[in-house]
N, C-alpha and C. Protein backbone atom coordinates (compact mmCIF):
# COMPACT_ATOMS: atom_id res chain seq x y z
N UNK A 1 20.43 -51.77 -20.63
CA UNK A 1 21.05 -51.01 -19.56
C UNK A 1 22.08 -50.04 -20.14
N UNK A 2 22.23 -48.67 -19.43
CA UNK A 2 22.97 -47.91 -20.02
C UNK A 2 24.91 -48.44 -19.55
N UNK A 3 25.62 -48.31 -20.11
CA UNK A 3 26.79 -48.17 -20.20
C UNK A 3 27.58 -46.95 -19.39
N UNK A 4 28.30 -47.05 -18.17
CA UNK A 4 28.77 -45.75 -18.24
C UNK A 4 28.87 -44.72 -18.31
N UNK A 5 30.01 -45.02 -19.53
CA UNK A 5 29.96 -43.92 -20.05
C UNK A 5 28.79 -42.62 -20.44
N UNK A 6 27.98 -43.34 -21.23
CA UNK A 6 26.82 -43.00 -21.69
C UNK A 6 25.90 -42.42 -20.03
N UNK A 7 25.78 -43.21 -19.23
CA UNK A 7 25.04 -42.87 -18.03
C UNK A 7 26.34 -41.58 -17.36
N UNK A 8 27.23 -40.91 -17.52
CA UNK A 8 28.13 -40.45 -16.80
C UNK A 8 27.71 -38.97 -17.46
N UNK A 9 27.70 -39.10 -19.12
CA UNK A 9 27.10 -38.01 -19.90
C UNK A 9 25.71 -37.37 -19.32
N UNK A 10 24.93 -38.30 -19.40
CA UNK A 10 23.48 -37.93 -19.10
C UNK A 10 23.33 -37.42 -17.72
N UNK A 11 24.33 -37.67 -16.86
CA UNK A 11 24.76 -37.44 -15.38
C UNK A 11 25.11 -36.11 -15.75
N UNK A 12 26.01 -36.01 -16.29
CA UNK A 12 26.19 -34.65 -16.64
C UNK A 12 26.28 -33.43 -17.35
N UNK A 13 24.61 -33.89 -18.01
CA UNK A 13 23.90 -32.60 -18.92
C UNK A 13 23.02 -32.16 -17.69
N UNK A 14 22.32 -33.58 -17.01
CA UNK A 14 21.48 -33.04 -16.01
C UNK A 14 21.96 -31.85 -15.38
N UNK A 15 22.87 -32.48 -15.00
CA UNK A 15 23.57 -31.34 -13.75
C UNK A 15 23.69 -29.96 -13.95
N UNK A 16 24.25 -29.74 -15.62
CA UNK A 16 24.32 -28.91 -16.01
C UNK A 16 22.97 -28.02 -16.44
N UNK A 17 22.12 -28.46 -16.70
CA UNK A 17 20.71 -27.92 -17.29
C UNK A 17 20.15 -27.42 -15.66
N UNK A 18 20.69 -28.26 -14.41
CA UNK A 18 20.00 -27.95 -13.13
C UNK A 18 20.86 -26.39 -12.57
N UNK A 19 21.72 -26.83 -12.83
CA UNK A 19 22.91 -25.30 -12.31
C UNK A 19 22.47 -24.18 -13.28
N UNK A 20 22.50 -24.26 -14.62
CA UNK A 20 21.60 -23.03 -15.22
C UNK A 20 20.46 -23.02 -15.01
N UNK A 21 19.20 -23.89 -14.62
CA UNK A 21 18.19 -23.31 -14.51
C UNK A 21 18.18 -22.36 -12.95
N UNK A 22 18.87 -23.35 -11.82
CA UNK A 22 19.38 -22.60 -11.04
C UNK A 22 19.46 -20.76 -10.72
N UNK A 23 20.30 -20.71 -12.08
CA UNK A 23 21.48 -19.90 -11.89
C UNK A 23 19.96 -18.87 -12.21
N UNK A 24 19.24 -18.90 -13.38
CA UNK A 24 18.54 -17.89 -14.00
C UNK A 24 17.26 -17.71 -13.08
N UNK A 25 16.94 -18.95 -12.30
CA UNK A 25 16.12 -18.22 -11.19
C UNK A 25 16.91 -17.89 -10.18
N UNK A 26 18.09 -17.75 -9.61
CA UNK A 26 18.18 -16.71 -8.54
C UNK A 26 18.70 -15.66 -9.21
N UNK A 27 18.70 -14.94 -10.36
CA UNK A 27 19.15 -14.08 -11.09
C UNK A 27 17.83 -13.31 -11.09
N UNK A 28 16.58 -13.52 -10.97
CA UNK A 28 15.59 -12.97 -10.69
C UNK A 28 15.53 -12.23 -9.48
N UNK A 29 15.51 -10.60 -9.46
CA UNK A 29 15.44 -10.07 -8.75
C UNK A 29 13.66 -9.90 -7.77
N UNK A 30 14.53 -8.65 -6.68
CA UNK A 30 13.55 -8.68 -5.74
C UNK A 30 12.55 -7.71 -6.21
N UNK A 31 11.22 -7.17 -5.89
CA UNK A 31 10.87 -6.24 -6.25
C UNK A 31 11.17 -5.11 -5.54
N UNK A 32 11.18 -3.82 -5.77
CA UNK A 32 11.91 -2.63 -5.29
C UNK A 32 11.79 -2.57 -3.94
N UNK A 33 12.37 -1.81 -3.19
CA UNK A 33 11.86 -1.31 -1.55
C UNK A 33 10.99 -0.36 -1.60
N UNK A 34 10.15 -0.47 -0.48
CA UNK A 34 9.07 0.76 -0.55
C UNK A 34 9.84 2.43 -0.76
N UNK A 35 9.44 3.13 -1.81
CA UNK A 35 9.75 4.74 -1.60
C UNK A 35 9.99 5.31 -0.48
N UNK A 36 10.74 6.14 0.07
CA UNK A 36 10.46 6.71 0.85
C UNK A 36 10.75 8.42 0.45
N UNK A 37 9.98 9.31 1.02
CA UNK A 37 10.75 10.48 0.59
C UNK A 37 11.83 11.41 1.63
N UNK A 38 12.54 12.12 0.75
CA UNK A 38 13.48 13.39 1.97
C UNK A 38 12.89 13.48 3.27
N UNK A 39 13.66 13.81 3.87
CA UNK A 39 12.95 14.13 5.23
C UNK A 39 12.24 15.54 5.46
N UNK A 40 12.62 16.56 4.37
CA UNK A 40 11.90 17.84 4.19
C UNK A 40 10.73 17.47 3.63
N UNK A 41 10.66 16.60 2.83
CA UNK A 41 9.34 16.34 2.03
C UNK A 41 8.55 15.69 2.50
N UNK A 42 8.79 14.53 3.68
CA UNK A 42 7.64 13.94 4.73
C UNK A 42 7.29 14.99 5.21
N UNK A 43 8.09 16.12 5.45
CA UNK A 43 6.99 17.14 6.18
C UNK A 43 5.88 17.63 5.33
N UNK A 44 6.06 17.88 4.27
CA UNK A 44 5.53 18.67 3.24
C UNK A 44 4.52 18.07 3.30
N UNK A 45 4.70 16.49 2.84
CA UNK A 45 3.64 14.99 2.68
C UNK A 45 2.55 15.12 4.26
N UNK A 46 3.03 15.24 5.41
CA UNK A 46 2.68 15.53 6.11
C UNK A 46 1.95 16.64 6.26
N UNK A 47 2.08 18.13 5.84
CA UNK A 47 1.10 19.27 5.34
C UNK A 47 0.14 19.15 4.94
N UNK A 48 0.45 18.33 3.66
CA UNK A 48 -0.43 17.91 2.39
C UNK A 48 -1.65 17.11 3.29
N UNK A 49 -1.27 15.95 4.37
CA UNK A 49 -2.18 15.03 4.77
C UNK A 49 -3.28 16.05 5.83
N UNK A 50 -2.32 16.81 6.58
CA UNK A 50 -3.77 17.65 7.46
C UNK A 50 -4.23 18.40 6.41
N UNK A 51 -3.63 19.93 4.80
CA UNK A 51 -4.76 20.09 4.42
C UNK A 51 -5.53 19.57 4.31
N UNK A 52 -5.33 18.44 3.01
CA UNK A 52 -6.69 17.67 2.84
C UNK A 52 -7.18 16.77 3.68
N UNK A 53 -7.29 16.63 5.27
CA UNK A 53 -7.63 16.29 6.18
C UNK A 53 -8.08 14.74 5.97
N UNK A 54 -6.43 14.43 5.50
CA UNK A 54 -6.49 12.65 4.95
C UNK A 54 -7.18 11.81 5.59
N UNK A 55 -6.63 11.80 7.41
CA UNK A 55 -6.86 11.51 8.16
C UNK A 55 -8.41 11.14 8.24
N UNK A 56 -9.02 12.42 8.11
CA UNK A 56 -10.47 12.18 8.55
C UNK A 56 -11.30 11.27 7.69
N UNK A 57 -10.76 11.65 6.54
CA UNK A 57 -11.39 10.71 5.17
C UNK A 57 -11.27 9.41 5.85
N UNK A 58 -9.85 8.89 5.95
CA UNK A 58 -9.43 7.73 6.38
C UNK A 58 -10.21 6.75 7.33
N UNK A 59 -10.48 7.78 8.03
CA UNK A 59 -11.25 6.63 9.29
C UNK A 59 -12.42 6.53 9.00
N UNK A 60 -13.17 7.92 8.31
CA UNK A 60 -14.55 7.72 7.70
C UNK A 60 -14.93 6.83 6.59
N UNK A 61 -13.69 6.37 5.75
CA UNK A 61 -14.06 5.33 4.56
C UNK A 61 -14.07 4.33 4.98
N UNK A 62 -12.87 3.49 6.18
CA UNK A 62 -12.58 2.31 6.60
C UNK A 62 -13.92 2.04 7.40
N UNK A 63 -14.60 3.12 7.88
CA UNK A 63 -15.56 2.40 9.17
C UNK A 63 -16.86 2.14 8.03
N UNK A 64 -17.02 2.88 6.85
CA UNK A 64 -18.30 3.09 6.23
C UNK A 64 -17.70 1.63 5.55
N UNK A 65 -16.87 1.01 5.15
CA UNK A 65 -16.68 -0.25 4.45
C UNK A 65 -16.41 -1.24 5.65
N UNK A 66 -16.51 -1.48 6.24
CA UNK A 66 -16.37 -1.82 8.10
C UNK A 66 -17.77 -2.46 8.12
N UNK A 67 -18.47 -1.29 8.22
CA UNK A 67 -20.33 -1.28 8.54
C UNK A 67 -21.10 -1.93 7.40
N UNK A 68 -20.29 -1.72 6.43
CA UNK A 68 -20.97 -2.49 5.24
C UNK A 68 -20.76 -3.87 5.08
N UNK A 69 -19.56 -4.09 5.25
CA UNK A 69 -19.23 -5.31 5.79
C UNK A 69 -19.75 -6.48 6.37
N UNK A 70 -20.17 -5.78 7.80
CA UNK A 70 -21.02 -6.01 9.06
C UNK A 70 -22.00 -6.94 8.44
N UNK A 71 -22.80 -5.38 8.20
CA UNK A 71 -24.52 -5.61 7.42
C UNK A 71 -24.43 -7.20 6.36
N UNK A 72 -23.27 -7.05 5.22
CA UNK A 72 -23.63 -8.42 4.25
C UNK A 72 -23.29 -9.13 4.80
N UNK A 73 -22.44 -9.26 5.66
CA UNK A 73 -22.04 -11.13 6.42
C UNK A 73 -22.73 -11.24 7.67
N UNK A 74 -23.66 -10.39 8.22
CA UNK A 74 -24.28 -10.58 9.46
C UNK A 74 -23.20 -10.42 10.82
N UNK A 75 -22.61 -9.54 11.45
CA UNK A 75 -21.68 -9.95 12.19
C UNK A 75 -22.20 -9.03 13.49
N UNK A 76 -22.06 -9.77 14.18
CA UNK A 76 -22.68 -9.36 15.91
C UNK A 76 -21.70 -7.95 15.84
N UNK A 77 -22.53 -6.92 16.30
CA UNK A 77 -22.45 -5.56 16.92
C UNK A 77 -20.96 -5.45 17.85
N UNK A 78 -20.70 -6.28 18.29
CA UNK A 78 -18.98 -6.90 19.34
C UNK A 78 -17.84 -6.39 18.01
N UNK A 79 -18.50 -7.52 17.08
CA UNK A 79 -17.34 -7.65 16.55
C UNK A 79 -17.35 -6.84 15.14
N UNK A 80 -18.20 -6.05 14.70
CA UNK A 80 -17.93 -4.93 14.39
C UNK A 80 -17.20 -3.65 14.82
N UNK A 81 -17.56 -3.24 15.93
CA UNK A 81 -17.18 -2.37 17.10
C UNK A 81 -15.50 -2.43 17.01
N UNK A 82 -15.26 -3.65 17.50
CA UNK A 82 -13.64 -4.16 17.49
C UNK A 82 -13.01 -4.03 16.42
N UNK A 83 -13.56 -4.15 15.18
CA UNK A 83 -12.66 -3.91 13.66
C UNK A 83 -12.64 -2.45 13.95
N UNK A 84 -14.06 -1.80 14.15
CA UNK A 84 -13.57 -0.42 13.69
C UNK A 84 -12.65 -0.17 14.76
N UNK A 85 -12.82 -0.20 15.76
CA UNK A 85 -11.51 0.42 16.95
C UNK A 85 -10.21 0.21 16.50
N UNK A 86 -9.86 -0.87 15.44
CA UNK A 86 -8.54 -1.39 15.27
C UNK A 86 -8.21 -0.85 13.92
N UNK A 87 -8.99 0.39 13.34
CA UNK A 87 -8.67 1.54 12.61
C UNK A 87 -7.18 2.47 13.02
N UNK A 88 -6.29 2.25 12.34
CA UNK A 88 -5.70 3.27 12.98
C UNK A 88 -4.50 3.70 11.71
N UNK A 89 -4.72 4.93 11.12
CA UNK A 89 -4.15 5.29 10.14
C UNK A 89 -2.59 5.54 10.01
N UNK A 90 -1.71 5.25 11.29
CA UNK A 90 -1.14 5.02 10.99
C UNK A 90 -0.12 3.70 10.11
N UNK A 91 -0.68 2.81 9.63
CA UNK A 91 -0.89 1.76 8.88
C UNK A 91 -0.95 2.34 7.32
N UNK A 92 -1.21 2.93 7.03
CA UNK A 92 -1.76 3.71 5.71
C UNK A 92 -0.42 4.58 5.14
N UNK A 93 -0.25 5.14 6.69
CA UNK A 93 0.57 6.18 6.27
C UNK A 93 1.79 6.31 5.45
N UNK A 94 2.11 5.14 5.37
CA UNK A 94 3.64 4.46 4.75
C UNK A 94 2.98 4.96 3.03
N UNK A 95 1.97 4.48 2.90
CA UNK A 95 1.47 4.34 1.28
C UNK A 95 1.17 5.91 0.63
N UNK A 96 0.81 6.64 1.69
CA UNK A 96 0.91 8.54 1.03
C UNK A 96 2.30 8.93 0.58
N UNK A 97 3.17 8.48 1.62
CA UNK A 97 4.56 8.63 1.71
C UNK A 97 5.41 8.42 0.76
N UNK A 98 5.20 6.72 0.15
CA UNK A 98 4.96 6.74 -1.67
C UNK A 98 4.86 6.73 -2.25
N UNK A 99 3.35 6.93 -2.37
CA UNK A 99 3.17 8.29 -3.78
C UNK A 99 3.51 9.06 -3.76
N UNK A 100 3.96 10.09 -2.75
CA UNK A 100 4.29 11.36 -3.26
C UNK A 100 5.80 11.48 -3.04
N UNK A 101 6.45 10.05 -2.64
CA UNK A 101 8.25 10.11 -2.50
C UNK A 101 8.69 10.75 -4.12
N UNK A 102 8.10 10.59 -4.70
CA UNK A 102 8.88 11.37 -6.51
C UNK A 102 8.50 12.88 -6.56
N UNK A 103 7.63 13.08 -5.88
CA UNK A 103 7.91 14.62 -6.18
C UNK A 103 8.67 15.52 -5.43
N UNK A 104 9.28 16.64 -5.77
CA UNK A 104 10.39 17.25 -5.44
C UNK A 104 9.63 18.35 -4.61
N UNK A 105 10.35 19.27 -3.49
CA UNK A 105 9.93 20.23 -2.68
C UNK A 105 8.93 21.05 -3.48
N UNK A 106 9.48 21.88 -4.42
CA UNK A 106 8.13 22.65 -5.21
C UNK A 106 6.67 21.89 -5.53
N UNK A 107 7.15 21.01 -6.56
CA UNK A 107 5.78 20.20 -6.58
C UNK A 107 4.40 19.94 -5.30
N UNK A 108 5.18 19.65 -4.56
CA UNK A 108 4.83 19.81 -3.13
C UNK A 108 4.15 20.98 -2.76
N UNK A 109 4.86 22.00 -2.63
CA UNK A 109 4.23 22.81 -1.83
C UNK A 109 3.45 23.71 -2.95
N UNK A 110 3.40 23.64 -4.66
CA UNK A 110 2.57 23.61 -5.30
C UNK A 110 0.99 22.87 -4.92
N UNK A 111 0.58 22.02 -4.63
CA UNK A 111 -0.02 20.86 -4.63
C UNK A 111 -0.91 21.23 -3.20
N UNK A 112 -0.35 21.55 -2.54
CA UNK A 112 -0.52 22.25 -0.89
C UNK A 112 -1.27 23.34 -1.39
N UNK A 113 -0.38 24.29 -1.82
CA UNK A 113 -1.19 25.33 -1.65
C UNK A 113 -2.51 25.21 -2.76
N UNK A 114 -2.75 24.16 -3.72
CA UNK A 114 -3.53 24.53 -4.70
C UNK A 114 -5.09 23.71 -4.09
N UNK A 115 -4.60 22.94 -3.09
CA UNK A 115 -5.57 21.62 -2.48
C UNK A 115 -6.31 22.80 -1.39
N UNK A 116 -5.56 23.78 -0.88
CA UNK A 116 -5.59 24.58 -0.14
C UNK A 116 -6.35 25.66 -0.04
N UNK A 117 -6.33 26.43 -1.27
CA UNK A 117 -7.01 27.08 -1.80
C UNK A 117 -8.78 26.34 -2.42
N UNK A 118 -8.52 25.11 -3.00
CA UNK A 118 -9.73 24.85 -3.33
C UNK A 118 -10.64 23.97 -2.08
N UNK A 119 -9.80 23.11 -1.07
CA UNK A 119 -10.87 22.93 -0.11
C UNK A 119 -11.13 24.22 1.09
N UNK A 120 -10.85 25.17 0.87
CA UNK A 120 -11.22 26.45 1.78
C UNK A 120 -12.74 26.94 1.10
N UNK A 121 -13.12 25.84 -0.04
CA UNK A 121 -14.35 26.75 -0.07
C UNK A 121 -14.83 26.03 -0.13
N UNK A 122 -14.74 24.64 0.64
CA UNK A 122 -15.83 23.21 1.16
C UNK A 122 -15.48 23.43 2.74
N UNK A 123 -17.04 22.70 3.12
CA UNK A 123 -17.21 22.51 4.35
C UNK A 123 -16.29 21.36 4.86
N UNK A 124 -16.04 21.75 6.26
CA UNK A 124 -14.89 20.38 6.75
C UNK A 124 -15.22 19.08 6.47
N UNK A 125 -15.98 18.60 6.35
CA UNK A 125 -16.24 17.24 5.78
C UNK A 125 -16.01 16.95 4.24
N UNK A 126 -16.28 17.96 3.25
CA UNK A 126 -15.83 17.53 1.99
C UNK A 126 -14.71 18.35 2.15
N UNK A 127 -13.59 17.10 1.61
CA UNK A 127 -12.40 17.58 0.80
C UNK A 127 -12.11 17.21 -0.45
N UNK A 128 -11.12 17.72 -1.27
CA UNK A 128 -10.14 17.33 -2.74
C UNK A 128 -9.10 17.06 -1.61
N UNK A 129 -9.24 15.15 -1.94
CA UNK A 129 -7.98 14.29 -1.56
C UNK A 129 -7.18 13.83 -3.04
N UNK A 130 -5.90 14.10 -3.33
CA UNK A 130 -5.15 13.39 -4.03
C UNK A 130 -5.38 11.39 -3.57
N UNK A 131 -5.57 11.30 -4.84
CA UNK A 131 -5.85 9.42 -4.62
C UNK A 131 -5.65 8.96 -6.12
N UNK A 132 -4.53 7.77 -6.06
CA UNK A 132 -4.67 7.30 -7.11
C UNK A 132 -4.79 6.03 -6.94
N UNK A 133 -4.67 5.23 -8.20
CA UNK A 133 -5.36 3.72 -7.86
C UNK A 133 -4.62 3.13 -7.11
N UNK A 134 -3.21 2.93 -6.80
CA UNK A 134 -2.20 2.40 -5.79
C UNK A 134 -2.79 2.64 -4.77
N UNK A 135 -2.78 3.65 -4.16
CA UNK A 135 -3.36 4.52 -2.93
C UNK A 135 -4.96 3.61 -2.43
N UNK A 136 -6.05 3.71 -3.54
CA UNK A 136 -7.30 3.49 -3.55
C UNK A 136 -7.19 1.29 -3.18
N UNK A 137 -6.10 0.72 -3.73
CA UNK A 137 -6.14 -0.28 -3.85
C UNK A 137 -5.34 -0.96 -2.48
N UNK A 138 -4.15 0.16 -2.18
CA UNK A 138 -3.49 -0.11 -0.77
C UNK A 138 -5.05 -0.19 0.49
N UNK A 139 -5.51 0.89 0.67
CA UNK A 139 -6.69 1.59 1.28
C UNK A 139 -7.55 0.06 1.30
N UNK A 140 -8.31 -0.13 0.39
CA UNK A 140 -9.21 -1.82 0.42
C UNK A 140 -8.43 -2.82 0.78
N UNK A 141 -6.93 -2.82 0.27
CA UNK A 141 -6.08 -4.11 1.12
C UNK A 141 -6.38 -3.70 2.39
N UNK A 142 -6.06 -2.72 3.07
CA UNK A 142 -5.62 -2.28 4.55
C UNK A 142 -7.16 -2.79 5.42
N UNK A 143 -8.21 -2.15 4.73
CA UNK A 143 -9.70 -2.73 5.11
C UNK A 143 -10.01 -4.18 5.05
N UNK A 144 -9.57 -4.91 3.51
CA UNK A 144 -9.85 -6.30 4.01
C UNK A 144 -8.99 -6.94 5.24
N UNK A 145 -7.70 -6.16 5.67
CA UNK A 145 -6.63 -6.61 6.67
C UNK A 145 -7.63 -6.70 7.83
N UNK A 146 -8.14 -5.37 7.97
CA UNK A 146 -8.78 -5.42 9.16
C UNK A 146 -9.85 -6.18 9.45
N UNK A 147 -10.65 -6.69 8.73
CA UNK A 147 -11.97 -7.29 8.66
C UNK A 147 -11.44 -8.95 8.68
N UNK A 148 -9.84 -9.24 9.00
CA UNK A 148 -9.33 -10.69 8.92
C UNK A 148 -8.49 -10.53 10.07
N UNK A 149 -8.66 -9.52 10.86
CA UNK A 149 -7.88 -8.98 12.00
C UNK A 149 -6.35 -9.47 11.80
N UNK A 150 -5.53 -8.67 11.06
CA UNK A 150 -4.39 -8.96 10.47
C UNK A 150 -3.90 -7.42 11.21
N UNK A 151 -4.55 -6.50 11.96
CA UNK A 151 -3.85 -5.23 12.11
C UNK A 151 -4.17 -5.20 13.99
């Protein structure tokens, strides 16, 4: 049997090894807050989304991965119908907002006018959408959301 003393020590390394491990996990921070940009530059971001007619892409990719959906798991015509109706891009919209929260007014309206110039010589259905893998990977989260009716 321990002694005391000896048990009073071991009492209090524990304690001590528990308060630093403690200490170094709540010393672990949070991960960042979502971006947001200027309020001149949501407009811009906003420009940017009707040139390249984000929007339309948007509802046309979610319903074409929607329908595909459908088709491999077999799902009654109801409840297809209902995912796609529960499309609604504003859900998305937060995630354009930051990606492009780091770029500054010029960049911007660089980017505008250059998206601008090159989808004016596609038909309204094809556009040059800015997309990067964040964007592309938010986009399939937001679709599996819907297909678990989480939206």
């Amino acid at each position: 049997m321990l002694q005391p003393s000896k048990f009073t020590k071991m009492k209090n390394i524990l304690i001590t090894i528990f308060i630093f491990s403690a200490s170094i996990i709540s010393a672990q921070i949070a991960p960042p807050p979502l971006a947001k940009p200027l309020e001149e530059n949501k407009q811009l971001i906003d420009e940017l989304i009707t040139t390249t007619n984000f929007e339309k892409y948007f509802s046309i990719y979610c319903k074409s991965k929607i329908e595909q959906s459908a088709k491999d798991n077999n799902w009654e015509e109801n409840k297809k119908l209902l995912i796609i109706s529960n499309i609604n891009f504003k859900y998305f919209k937060d995630t354009i907002y930051n990606t492009f929260s780091k770029n500054n007014k010029k960049e911007l309206k660089d980017l505008i006018n250059l998206l601008r110039g090159l989808n004016s010589k596609y038909p309204d259905m094809v556009k040059i959408i800015p997309m990067n893998l964040m964007m592309q990977n938010n986009l399939d989260l937001y679709i599996d959301g819907l297909t678990k009716d989480k939206y």
